[in-house]
C-alpha atoms as a PDB file:
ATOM      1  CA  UNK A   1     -24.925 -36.130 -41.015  1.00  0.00           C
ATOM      2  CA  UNK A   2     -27.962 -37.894 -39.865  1.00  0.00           C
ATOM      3  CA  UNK A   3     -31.444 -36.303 -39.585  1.00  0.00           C
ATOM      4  CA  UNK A   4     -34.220 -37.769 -37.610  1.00  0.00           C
ATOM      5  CA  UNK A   5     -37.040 -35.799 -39.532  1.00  0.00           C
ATOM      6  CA  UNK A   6     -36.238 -35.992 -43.178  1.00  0.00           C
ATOM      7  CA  UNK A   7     -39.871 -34.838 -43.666  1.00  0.00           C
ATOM      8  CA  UNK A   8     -39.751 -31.927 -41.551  1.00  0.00           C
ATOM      9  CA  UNK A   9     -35.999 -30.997 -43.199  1.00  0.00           C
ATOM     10  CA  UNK A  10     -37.839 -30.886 -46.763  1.00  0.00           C
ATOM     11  CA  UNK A  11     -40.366 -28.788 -45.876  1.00  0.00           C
ATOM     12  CA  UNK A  12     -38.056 -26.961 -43.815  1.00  0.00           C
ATOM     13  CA  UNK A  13     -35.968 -26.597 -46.732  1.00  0.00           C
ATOM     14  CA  UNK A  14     -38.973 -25.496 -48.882  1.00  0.00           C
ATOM     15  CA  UNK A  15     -40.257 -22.604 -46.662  1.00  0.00           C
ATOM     16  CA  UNK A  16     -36.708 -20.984 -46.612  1.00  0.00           C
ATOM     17  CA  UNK A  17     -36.240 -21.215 -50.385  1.00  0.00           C
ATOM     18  CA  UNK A  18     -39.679 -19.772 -50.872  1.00  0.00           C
ATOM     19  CA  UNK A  19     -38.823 -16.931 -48.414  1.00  0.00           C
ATOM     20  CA  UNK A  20     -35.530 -16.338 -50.023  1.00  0.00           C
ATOM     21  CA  UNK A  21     -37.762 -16.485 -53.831  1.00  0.00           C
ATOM     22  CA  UNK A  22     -35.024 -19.237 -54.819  1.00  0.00           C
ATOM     23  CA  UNK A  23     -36.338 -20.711 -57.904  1.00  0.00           C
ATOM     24  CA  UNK A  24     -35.533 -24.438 -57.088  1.00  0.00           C
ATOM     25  CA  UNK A  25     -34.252 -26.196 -54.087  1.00  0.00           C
ATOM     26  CA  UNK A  26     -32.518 -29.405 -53.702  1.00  0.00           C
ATOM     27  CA  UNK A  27     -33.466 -32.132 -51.408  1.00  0.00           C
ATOM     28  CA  UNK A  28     -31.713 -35.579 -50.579  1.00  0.00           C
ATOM     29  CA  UNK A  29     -34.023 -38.142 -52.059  1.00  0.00           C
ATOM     30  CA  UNK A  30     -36.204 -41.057 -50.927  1.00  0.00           C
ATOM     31  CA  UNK A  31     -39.686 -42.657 -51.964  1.00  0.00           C
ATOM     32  CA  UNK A  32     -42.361 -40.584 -49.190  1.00  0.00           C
ATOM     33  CA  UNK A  33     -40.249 -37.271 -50.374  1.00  0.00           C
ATOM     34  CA  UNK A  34     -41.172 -37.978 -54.035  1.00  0.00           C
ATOM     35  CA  UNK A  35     -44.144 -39.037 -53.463  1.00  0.00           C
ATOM     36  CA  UNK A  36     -44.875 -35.234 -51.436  1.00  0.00           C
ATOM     37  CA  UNK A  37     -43.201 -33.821 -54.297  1.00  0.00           C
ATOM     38  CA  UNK A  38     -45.838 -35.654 -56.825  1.00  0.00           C
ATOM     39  CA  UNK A  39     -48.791 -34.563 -54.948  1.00  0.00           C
ATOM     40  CA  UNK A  40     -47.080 -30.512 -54.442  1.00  0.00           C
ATOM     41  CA  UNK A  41     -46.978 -30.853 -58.024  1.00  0.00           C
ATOM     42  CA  UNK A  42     -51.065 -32.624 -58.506  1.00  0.00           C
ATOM     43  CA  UNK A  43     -52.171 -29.554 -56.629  1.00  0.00           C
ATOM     44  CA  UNK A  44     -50.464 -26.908 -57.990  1.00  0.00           C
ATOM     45  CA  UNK A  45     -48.182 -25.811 -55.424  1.00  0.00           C
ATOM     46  CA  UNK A  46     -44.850 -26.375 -57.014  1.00  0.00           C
ATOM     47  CA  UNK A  47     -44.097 -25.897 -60.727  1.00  0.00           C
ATOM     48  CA  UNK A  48     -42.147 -29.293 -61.409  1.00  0.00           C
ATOM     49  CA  UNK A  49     -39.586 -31.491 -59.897  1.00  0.00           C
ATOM     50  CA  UNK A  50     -37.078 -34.069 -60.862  1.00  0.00           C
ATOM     51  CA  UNK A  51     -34.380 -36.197 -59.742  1.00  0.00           C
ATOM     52  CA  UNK A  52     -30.800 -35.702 -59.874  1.00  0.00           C
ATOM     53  CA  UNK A  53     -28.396 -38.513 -60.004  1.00  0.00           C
ATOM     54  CA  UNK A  54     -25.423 -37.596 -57.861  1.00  0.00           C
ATOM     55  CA  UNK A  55     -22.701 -39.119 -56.696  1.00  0.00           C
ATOM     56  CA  UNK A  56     -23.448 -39.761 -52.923  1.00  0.00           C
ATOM     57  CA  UNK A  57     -26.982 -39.793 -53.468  1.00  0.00           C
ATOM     58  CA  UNK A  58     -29.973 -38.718 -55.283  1.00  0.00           C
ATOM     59  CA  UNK A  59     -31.037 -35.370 -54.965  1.00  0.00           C
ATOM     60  CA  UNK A  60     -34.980 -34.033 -55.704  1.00  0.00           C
ATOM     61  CA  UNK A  61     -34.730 -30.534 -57.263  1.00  0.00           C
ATOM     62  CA  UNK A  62     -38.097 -28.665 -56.657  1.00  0.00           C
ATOM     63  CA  UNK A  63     -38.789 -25.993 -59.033  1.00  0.00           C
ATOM     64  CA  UNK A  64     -41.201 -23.465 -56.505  1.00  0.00           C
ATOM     65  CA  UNK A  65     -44.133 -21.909 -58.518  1.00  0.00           C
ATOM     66  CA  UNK A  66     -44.830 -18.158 -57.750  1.00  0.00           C
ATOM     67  CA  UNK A  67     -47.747 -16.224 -59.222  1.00  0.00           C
ATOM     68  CA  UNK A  68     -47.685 -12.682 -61.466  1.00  0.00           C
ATOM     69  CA  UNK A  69     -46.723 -10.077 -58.612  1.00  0.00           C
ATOM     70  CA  UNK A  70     -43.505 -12.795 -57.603  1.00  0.00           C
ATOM     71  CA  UNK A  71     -45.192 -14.466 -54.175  1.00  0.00           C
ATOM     72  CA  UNK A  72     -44.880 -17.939 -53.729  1.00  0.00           C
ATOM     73  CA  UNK A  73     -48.218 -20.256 -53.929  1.00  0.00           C
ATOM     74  CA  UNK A  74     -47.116 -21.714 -50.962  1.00  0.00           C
ATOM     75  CA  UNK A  75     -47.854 -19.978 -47.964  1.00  0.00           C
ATOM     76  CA  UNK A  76     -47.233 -22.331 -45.045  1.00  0.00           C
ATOM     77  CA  UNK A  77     -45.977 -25.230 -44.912  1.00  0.00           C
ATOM     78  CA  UNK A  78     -46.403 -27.411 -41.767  1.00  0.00           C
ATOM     79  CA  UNK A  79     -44.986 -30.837 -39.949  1.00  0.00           C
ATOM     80  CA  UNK A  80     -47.891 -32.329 -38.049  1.00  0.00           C
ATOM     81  CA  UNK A  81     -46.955 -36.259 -37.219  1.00  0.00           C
ATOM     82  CA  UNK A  82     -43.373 -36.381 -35.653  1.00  0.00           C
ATOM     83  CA  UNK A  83     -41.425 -39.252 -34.868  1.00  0.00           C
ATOM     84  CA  UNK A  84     -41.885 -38.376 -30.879  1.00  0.00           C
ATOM     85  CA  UNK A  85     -45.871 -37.963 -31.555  1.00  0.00           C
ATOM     86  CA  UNK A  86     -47.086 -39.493 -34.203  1.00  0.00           C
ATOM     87  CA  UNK A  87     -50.717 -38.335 -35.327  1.00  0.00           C
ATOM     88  CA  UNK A  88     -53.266 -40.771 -37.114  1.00  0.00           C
ATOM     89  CA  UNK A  89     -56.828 -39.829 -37.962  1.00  0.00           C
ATOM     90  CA  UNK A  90     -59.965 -42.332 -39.446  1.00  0.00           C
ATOM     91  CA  UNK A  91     -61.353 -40.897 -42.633  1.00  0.00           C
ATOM     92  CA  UNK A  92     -64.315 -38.583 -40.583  1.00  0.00           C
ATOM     93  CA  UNK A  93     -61.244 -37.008 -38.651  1.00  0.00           C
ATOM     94  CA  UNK A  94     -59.295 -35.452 -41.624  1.00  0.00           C
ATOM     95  CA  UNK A  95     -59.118 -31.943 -41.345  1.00  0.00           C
ATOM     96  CA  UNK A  96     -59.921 -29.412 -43.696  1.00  0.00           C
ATOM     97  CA  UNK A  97     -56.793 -27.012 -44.226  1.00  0.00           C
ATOM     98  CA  UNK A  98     -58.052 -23.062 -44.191  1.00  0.00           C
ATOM     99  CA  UNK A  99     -61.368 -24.178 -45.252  1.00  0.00           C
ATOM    100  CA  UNK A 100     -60.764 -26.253 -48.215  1.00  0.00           C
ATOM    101  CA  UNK A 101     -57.366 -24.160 -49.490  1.00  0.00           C
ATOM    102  CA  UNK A 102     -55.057 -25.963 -47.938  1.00  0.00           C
ATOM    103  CA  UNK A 103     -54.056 -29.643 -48.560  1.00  0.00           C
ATOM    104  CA  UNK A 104     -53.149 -32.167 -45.465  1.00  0.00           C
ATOM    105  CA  UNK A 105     -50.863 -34.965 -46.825  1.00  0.00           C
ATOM    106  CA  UNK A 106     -51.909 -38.096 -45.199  1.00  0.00           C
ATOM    107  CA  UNK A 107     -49.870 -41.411 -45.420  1.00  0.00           C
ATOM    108  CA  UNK A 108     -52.305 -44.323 -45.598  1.00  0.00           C
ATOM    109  CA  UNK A 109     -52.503 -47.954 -46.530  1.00  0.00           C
ATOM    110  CA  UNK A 110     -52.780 -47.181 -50.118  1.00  0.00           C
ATOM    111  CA  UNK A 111     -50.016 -44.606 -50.282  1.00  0.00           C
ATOM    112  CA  UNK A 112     -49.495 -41.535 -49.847  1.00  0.00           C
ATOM    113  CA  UNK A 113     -52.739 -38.782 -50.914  1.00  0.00           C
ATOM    114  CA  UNK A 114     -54.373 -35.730 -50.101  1.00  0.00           C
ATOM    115  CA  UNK A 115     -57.096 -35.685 -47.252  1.00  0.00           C
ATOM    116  CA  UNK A 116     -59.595 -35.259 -50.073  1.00  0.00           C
ATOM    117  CA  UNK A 117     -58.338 -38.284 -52.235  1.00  0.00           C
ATOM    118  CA  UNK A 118     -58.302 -40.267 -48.688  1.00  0.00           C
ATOM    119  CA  UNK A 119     -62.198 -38.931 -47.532  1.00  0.00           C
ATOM    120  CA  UNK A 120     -62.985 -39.949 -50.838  1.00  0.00           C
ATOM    121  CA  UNK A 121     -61.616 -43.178 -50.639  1.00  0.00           C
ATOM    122  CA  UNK A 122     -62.923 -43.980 -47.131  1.00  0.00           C
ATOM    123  CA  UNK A 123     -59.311 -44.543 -45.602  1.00  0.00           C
ATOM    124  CA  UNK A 124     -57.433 -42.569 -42.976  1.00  0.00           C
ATOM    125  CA  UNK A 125     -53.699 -42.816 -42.054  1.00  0.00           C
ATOM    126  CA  UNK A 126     -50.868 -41.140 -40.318  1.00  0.00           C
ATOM    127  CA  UNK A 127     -51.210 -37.166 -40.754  1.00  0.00           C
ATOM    128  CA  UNK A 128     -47.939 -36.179 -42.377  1.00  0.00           C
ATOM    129  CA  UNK A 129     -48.253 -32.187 -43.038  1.00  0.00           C
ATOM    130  CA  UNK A 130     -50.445 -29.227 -43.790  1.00  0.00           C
ATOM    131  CA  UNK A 131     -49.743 -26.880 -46.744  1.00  0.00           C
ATOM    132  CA  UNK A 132     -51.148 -23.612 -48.237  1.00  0.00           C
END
């Protein structure tokens, strides 16, 4: 089975786990994925992940983080750049996510980084996705 938005079907798989309160979820592997993973993980949003070595591929199980009273951290997750529209902003365009609570996950020159990390560093890129 072949999907056209592997980005969109990992955060799609994300938001039903964390609606279900699964405590992982597994999701076929590749490099952007881990590197969303690794910054889910810098920000708090996601306990831990790791990668499975299986068979027909590699797998990334995502352990979800939820606070005392058992609701997720995350509490949106969503696919902005699509392969039909892609979306690219210069560092003064990147959006602040609910005010500074979110983070947008922008894919630039130097990798992949948080909208803060990119402002910072004077780069834009290609808008990936918003989460909060």
């Amino acid at each position: 089975m072949t999907i056209s938005d592997p980005i969109a079907d990992m955060l799609t798989r994300i938001r039903n786990a964390v609606m279900s309160r699964h405590d992982f979820v597994p999701v076929p592997a590749s490099r952007v994925k881990l590197a969303i993973a690794r910054i889910l993980k810098e920000e708090g949003f996601i306990t831990d992940y790791e990668v499975l070595r299986g068979k027909p591929y590699r797998v990334i199980k995502i352990r979800l983080r939820y606070d005392d009273n058992n609701r997720s951290v995350i509490s949106g997750l969503e696919r902005i750049s699509k392969p039909g529209l892609r979306v690219y902003v210069q560092q003064k365009e990147i959006p602040r996510v609910y005010g500074g609570l979110g983070i947008a996950i922008i894919s630039t020159p130097k990798g992949l980084m948080t909208g803060k990390k990119a402002w910072h560093s004077g780069i834009g890129g290609e808008l990936l996705c918003y989460v909060w």
